[in-house]
Each structure stands twice: as structure tokens, then as C-alpha cells.
N, C-alpha and C. Protein backbone atom coordinates (compact mmCIF):
# COMPACT_ATOMS: atom_id res chain seq x y z
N UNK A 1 8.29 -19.89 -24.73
CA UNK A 1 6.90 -19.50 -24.62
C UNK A 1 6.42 -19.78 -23.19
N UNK A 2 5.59 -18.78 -22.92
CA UNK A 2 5.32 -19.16 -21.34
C UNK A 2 3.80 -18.90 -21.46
N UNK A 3 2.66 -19.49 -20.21
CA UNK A 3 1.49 -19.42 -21.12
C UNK A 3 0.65 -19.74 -19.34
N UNK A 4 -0.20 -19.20 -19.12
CA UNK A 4 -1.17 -18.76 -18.26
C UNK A 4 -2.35 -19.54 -18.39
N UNK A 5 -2.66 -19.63 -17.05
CA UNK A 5 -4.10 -20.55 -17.25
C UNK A 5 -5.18 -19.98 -16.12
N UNK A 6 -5.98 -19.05 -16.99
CA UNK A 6 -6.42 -18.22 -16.19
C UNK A 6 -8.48 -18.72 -16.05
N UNK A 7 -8.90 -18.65 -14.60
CA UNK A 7 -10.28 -18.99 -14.58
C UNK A 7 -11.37 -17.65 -14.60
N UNK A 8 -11.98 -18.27 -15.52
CA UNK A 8 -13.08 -16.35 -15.37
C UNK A 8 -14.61 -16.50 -14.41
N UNK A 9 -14.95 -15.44 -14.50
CA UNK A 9 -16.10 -15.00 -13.87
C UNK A 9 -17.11 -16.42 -14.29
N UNK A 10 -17.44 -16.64 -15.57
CA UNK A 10 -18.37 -17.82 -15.86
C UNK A 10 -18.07 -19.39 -16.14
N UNK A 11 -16.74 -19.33 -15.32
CA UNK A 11 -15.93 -20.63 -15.04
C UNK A 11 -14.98 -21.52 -15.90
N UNK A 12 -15.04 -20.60 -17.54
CA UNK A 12 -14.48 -21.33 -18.38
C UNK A 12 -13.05 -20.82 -18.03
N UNK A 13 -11.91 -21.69 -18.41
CA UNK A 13 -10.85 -20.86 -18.39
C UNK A 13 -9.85 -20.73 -19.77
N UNK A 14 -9.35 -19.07 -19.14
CA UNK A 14 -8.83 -18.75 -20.29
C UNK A 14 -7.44 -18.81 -20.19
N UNK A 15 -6.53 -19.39 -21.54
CA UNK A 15 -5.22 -19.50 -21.68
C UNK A 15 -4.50 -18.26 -22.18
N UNK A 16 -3.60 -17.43 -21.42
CA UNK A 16 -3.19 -16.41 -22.42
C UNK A 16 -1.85 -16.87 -22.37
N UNK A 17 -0.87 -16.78 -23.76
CA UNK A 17 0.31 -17.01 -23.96
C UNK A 17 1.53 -16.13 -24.44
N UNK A 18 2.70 -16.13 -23.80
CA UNK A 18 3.47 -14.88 -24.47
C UNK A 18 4.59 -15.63 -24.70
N UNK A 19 5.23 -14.98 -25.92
CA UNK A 19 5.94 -15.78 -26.93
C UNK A 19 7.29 -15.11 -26.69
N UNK A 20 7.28 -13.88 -26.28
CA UNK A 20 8.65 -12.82 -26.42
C UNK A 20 8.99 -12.18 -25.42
N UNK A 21 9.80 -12.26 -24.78
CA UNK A 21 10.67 -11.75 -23.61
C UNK A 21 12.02 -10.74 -23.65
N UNK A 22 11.44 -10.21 -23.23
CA UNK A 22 11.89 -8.35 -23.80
C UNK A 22 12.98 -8.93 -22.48
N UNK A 23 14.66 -7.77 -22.55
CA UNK A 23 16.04 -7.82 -22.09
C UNK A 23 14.99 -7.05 -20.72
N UNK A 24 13.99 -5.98 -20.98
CA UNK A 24 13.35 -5.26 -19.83
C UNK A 24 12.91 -6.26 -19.09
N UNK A 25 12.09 -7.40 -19.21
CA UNK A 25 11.53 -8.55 -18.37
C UNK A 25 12.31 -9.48 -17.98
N UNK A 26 13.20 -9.64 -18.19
CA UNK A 26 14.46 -10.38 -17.80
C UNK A 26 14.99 -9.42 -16.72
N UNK A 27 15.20 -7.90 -16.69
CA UNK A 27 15.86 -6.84 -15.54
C UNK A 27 14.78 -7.56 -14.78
N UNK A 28 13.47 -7.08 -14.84
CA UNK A 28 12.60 -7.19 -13.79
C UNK A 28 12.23 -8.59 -12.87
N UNK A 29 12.53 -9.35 -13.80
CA UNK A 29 12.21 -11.41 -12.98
C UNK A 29 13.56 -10.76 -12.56
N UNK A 30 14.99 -10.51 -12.69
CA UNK A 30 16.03 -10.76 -11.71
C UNK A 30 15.41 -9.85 -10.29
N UNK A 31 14.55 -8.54 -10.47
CA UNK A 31 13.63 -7.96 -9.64
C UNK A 31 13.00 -8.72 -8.58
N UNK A 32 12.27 -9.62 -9.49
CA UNK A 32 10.81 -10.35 -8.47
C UNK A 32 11.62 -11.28 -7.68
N UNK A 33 12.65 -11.75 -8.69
CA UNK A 33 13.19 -13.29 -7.70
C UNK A 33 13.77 -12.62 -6.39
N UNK A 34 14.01 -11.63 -6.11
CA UNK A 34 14.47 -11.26 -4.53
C UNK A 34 13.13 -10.91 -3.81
N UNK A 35 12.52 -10.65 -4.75
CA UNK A 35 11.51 -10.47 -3.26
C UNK A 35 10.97 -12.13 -2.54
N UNK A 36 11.08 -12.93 -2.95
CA UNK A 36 10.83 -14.11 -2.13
C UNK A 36 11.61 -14.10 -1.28
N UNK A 37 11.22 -14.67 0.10
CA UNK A 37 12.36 -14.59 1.18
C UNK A 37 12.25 -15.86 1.67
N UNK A 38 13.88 -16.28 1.61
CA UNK A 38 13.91 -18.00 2.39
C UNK A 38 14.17 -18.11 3.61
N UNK A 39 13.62 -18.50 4.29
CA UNK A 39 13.22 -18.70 5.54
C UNK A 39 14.15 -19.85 5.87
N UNK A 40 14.60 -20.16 7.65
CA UNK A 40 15.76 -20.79 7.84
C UNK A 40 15.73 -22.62 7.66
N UNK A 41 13.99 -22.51 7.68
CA UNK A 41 13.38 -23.93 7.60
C UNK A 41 13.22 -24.36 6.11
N UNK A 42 13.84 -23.51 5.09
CA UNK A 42 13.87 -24.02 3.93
C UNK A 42 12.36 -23.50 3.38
N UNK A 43 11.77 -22.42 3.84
CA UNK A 43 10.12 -22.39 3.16
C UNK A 43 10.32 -20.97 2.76
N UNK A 44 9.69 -20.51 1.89
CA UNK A 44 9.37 -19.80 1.16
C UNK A 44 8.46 -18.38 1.44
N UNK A 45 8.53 -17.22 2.27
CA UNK A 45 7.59 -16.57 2.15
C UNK A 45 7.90 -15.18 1.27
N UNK A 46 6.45 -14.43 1.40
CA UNK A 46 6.56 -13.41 0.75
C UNK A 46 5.35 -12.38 1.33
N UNK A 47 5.96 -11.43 1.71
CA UNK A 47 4.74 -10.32 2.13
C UNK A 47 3.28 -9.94 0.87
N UNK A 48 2.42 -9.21 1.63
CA UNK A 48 1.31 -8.61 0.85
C UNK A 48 2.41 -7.86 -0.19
N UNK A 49 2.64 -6.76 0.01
CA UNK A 49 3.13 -5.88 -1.01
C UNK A 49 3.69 -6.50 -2.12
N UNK A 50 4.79 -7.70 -1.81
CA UNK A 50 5.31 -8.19 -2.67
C UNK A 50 5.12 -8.82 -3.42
N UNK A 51 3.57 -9.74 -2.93
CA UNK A 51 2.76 -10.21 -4.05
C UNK A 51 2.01 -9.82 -5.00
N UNK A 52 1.68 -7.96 -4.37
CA UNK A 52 0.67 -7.52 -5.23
C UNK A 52 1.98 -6.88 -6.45
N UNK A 53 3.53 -6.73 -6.19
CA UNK A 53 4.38 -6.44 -6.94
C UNK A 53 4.84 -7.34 -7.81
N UNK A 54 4.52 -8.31 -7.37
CA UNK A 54 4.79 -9.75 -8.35
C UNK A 54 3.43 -9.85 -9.43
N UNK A 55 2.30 -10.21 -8.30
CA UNK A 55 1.67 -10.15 -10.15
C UNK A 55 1.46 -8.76 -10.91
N UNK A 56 1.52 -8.00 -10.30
CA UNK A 56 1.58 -6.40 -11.58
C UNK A 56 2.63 -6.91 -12.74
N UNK A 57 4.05 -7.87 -12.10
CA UNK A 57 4.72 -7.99 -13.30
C UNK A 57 4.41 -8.56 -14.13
N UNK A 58 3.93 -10.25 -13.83
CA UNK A 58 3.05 -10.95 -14.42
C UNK A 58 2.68 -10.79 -15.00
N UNK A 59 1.68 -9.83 -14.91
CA UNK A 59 0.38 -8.72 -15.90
C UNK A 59 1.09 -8.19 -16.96
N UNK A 60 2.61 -7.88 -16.49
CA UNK A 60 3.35 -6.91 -17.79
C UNK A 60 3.84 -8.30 -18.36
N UNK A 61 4.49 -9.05 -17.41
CA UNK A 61 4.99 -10.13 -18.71
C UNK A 61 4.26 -10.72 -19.83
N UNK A 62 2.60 -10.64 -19.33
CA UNK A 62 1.90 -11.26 -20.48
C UNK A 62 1.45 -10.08 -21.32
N UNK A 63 2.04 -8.92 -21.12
CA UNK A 63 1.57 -7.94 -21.97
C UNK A 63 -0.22 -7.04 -21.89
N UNK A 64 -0.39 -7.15 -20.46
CA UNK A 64 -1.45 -6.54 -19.68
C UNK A 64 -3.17 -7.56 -20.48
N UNK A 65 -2.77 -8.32 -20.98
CA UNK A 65 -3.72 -9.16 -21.49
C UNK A 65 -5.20 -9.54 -20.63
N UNK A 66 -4.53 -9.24 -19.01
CA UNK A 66 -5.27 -9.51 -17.88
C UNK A 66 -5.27 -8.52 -16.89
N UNK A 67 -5.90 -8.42 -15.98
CA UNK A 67 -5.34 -7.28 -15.23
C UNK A 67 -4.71 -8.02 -13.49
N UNK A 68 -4.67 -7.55 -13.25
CA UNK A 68 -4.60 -7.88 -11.34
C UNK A 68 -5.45 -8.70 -10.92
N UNK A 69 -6.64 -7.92 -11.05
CA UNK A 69 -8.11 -8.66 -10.39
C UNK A 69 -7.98 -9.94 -11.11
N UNK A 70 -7.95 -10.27 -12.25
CA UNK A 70 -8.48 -11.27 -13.06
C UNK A 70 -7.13 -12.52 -12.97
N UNK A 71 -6.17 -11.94 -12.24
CA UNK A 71 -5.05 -13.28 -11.69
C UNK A 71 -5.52 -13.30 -10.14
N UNK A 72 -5.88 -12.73 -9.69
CA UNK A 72 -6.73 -12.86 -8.00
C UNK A 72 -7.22 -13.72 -7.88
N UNK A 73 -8.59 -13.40 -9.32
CA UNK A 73 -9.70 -14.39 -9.28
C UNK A 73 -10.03 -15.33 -10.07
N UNK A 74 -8.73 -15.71 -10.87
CA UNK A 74 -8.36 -16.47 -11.85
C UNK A 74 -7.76 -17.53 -11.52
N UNK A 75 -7.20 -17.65 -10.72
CA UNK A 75 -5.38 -18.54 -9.93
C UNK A 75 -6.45 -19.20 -9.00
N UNK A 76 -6.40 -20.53 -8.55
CA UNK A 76 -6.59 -21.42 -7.29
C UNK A 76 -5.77 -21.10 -6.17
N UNK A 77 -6.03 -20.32 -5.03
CA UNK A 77 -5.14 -19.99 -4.03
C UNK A 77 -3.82 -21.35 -3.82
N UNK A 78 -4.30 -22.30 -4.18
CA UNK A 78 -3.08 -23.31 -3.82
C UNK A 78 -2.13 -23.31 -4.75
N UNK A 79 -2.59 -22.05 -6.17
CA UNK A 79 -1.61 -22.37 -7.30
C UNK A 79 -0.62 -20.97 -7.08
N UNK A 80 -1.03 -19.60 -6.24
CA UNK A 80 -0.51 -18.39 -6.73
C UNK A 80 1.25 -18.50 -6.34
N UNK A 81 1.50 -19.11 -5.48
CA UNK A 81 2.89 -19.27 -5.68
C UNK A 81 3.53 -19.95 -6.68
N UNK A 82 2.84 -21.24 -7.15
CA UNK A 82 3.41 -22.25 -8.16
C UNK A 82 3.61 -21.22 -9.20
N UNK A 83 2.44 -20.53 -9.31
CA UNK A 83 1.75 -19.77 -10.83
C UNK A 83 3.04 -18.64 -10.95
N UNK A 84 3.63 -18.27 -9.92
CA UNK A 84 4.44 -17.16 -9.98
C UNK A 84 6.30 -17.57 -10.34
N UNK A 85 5.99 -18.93 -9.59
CA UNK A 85 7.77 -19.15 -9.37
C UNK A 85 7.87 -19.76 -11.04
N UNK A 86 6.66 -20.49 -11.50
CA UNK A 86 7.25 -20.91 -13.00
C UNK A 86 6.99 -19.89 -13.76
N UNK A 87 6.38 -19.14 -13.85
CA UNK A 87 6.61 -17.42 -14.95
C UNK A 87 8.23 -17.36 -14.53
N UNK A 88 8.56 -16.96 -13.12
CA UNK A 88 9.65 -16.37 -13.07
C UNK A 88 10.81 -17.52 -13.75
N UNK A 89 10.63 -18.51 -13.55
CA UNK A 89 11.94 -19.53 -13.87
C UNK A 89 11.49 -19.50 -15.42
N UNK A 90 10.32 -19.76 -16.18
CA UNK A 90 10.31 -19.55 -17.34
C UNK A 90 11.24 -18.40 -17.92
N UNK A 91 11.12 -17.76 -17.44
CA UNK A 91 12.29 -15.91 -18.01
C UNK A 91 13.47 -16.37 -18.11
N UNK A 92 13.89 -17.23 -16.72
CA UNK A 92 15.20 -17.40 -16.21
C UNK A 92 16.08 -18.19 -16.87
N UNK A 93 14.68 -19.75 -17.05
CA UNK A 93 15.19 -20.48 -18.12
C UNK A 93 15.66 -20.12 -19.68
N UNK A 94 14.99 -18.88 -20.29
CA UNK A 94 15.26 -18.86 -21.56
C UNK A 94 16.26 -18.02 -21.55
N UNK A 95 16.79 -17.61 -20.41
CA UNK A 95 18.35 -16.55 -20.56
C UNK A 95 19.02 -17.35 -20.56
N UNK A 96 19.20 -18.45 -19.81
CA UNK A 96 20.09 -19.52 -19.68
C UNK A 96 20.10 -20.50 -20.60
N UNK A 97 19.21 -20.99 -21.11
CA UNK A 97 19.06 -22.10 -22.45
C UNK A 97 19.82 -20.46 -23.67
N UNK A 98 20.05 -19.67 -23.50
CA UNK A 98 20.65 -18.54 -24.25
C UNK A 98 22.45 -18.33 -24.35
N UNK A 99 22.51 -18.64 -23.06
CA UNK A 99 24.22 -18.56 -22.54
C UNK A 99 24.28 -19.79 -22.04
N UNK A 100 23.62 -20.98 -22.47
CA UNK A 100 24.22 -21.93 -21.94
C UNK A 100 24.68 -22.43 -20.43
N UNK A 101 23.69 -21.93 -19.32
CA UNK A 101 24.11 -22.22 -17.73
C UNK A 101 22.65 -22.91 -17.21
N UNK A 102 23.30 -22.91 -16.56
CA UNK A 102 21.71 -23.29 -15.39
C UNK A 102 22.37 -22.86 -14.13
N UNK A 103 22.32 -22.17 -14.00
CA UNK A 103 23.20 -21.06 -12.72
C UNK A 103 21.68 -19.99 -12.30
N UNK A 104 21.35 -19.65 -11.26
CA UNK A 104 20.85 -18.53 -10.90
C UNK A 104 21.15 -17.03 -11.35
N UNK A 105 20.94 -16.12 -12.21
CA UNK A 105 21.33 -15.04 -12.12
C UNK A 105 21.67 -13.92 -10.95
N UNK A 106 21.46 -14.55 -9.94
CA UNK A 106 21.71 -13.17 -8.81
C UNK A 106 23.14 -14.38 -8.11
């Protein structure tokens, strides 16, 4: 189960949770995890495009529950990377707690 913690317009925040991880969302996190690019200093970046391609998936992994805007303005700018790399390792983890590895898929 992987589960979102999203802030709204009138400050309460909302939790949305998804329980089922389609073989299609598993193709696509092996997708997102390349677009991060490691840098030689060990840090982490990622272009505009690729972020706005990362959370569109997001949006599909939770089953469009939210849209774009509402992880924009939902997420604490200090969280949108955290918020992204544990969705993606959440996927990653349950293929692997599946076949038994803790190996990277790519």
C-alpha cells in the first residue's frame, strides 16, 4: 500500500491511498527511475520536464484521485523529491518483496 499526504486549498490535508499496483505501473516506475540523473558529487537532479513527467505518473499511480495542480500545491517544496523517490521505491519494493531481491531493476 502506498499512500499520499496531500495539503488543500483550506489547509486541511488530504490522505489518498492506493492499494494495487498494476504490472503497467511497475513498466512505468522502471520509466521514472531513469529520469533522475546522478550527478558526479553524488546529488540528485532532475529537469522541469521530468518532473512535470514524474508527477503525471504519480497522478496515475494513485489512480488520478488528484490532479497535477493539487500535488504542486499540495507537497511542501522541501518534500517533492522525498514525495517522489518513496512512491517510486514503494512500486520497486513490492516487485521485490515479490521475487525475493532487493536489487534495483534497471
Amino acid at each position: 500500500m502506498i499512500e499520499i499526504k496531500l495539503r488543500q486549498e483550506d489547509g486541511t490535508e488530504k490522505t489518498v491511498v492506493q492499494d494495487f499496483i498494476s504490472a503497467r505501473m511497475f513498466r512505468r516506475t522502471v520509466e521514472m527511475q531513469k529520469l533522475f540523473k546522478q550527478q558526479e558529487d553524488g546529488k540528485t537532479t532532475i529537469s522541469e520536464s521530468s518532473l512535470d513527467t514524474i508527477v503525471d505518473y504519480i497522478v496515475e499511480l494513485f489512480g488520478s484521485k488528484f490532479d497535477r495542480d493539487q500535488f504542486y500545491d499540495g507537497v511542501a517544496a522541501n518534500q517533492v523529491i522525498p514525495t517522489m523517490t518513496r512512491c517510486i521505491q514503494a512500486v520497486v519494493g513490492h516487485a521485490n518483496e515479490a521475487i525475493g531481491a532487493d536489487t534495483d531493476p534497471n
